[in-house]
C-alpha atoms as a PDB file:
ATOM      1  CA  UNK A   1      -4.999 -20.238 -15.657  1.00  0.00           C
ATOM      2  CA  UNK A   2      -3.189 -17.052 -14.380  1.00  0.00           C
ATOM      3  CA  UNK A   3      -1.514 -14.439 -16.331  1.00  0.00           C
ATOM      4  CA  UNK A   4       1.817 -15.130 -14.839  1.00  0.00           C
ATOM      5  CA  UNK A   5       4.452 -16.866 -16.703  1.00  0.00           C
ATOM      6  CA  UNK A   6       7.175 -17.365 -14.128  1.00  0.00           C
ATOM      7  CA  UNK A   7       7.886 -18.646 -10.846  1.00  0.00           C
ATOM      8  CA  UNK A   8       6.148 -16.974  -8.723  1.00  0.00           C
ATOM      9  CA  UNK A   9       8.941 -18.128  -5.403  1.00  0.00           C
ATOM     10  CA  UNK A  10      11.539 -16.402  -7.453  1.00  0.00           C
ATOM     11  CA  UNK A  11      10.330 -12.835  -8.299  1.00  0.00           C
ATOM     12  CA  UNK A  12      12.986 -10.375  -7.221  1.00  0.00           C
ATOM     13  CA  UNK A  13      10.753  -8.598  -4.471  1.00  0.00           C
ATOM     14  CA  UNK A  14      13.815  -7.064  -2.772  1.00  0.00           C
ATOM     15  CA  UNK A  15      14.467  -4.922  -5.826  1.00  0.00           C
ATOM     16  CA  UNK A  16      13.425  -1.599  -6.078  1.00  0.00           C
ATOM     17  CA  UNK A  17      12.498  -0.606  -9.613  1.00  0.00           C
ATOM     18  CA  UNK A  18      12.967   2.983 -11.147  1.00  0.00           C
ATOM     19  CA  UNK A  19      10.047   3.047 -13.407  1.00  0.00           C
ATOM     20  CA  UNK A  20       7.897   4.765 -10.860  1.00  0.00           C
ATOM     21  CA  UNK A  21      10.180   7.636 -11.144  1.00  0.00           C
ATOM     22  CA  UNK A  22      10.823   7.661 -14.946  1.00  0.00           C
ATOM     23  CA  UNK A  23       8.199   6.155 -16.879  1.00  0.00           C
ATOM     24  CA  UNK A  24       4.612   6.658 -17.604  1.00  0.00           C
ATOM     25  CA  UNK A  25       2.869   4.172 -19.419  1.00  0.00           C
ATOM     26  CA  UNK A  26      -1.028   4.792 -21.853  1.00  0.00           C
ATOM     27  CA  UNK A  27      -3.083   2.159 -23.085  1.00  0.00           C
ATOM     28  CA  UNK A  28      -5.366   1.797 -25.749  1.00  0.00           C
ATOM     29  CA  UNK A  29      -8.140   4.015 -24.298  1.00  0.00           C
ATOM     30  CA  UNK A  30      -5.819   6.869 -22.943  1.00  0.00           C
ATOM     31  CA  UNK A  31      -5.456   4.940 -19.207  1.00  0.00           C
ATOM     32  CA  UNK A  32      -2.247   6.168 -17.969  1.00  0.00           C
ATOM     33  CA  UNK A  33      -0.302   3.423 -15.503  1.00  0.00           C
ATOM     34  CA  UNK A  34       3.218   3.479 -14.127  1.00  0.00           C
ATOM     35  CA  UNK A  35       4.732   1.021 -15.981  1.00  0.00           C
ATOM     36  CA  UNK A  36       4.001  -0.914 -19.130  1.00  0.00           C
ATOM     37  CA  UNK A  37       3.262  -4.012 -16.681  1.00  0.00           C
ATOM     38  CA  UNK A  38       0.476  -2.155 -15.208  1.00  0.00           C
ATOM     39  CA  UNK A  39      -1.384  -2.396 -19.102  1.00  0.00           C
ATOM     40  CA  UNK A  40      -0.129  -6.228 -19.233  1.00  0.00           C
ATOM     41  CA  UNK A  41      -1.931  -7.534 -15.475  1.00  0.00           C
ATOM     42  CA  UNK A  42      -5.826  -7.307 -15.303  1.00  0.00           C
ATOM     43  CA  UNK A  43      -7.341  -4.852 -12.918  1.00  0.00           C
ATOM     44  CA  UNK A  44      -4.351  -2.836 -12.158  1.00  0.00           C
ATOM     45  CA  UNK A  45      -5.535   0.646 -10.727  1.00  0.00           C
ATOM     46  CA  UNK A  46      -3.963   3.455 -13.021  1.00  0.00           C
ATOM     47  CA  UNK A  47      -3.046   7.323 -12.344  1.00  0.00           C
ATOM     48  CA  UNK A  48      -6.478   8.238 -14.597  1.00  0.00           C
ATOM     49  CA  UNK A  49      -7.527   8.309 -18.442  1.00  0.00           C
ATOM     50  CA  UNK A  50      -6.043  11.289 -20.741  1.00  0.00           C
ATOM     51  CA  UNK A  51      -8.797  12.832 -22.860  1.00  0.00           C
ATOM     52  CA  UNK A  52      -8.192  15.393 -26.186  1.00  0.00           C
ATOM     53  CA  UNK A  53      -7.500  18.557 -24.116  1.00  0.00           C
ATOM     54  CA  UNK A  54      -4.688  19.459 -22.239  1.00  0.00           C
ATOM     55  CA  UNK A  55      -2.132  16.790 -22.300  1.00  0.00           C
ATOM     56  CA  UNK A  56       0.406  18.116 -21.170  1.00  0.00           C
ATOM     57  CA  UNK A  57      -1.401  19.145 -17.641  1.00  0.00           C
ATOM     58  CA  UNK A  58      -2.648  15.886 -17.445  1.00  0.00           C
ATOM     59  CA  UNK A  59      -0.200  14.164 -17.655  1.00  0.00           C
ATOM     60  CA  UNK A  60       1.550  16.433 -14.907  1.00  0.00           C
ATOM     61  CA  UNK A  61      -1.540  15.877 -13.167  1.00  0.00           C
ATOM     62  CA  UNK A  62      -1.196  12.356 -12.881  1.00  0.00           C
ATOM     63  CA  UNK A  63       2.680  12.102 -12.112  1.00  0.00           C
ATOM     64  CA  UNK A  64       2.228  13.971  -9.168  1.00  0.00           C
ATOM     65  CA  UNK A  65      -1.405  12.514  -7.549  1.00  0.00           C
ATOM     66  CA  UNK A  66      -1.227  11.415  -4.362  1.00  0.00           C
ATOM     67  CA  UNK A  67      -1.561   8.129  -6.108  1.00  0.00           C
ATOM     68  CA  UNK A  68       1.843   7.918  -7.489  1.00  0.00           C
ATOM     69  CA  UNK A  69       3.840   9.655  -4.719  1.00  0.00           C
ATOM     70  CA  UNK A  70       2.056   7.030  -1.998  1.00  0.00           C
ATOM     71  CA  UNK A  71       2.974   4.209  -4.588  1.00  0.00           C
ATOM     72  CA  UNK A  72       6.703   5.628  -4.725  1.00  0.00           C
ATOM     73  CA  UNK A  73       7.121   6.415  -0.740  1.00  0.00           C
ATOM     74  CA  UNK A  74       5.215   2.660  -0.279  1.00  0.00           C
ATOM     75  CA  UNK A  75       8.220   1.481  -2.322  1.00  0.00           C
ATOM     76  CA  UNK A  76      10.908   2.695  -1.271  1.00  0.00           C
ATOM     77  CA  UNK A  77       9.949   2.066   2.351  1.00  0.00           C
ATOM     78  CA  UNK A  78       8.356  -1.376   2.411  1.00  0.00           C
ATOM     79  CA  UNK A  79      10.055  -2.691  -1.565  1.00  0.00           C
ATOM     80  CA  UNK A  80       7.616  -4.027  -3.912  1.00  0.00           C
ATOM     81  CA  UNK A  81       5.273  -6.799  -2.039  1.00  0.00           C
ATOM     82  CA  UNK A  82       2.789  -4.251  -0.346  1.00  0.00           C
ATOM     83  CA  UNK A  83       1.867  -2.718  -3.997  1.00  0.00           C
ATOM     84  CA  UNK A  84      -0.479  -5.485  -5.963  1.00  0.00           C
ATOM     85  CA  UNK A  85       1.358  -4.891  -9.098  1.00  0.00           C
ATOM     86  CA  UNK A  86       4.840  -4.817  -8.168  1.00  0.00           C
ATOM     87  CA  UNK A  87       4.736  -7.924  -6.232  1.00  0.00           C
ATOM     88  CA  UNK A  88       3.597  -9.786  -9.225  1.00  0.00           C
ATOM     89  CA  UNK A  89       6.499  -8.559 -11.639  1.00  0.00           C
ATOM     90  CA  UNK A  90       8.909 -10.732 -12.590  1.00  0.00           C
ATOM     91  CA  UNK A  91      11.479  -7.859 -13.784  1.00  0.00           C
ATOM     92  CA  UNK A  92      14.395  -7.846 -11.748  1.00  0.00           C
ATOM     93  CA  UNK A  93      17.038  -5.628 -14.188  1.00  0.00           C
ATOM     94  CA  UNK A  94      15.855  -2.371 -14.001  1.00  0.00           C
ATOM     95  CA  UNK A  95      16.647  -1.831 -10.498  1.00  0.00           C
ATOM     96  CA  UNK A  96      18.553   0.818  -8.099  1.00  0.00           C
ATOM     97  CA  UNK A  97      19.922   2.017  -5.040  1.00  0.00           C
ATOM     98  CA  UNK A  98      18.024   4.992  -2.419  1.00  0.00           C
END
C-alpha cells in the first residue's frame, strides 16, 4: 500500500507552492525539511539535522544551501513534477504567482 491518499491524476502539479520560500519544517530528531510534507513521505532528502549548538546559524545554514535554492529555481522554472516530493503533494491552496 502507498502512503498516498488521493488521486494521484489530479494533484495540482501546475501550482507553484510558497512554502519553499517561507517555511522550514524539524522532525523528531532535529531533520530540518521544507515543508511539513517532507516529514509525512518516506525518504524525502532534507536541508540537514540541527544539533544543541548554534541554532540560529544552522538554521540560516540550511535555508540558504545550495540544496534549497536549486529546489526553489527547479520550481519555479520546471513547477513541481521534477522535485520527488512536490510531485507527490496533493496541496493545491497554498499557491502563487512569479
Amino acid at each position: 500500500m502507498g502512503e498516498s491518499s488521493y488521486d494521484e491524476n489530479e494533484l495540482p502539479l501546475k501550482n507553484k507552492c510558497v512554502w519553499l520560500w517561507t517555511t522550514l519544517a524539524t522532525d523528531y530528531d532535529g531533520s530540518v525539511y521544507p515543508c511539513c510534507a517532507h516529514t509525512s513521505f518516506s525518504n524525502a532528502k532534507g536541508y540537514g539535522i540541527l544539533n544543541a549548538d548554534n541554532n540560529s546559524k544552522q538554521i540560516k545554514k540550511f535555508w540558504n544551501s545550495e540544496y534549497s535554492k536549486e529546489m526553489k529555481k527547479i520550481h519555479v522554472e520546471e513547477g513541481r513534477a521534477p522535485i520527488d516530493i512536490c510531485s507527490r503533494c496533493p496541496r493545491k491552496s497554498i499557491s502563487f504567482e512569479f
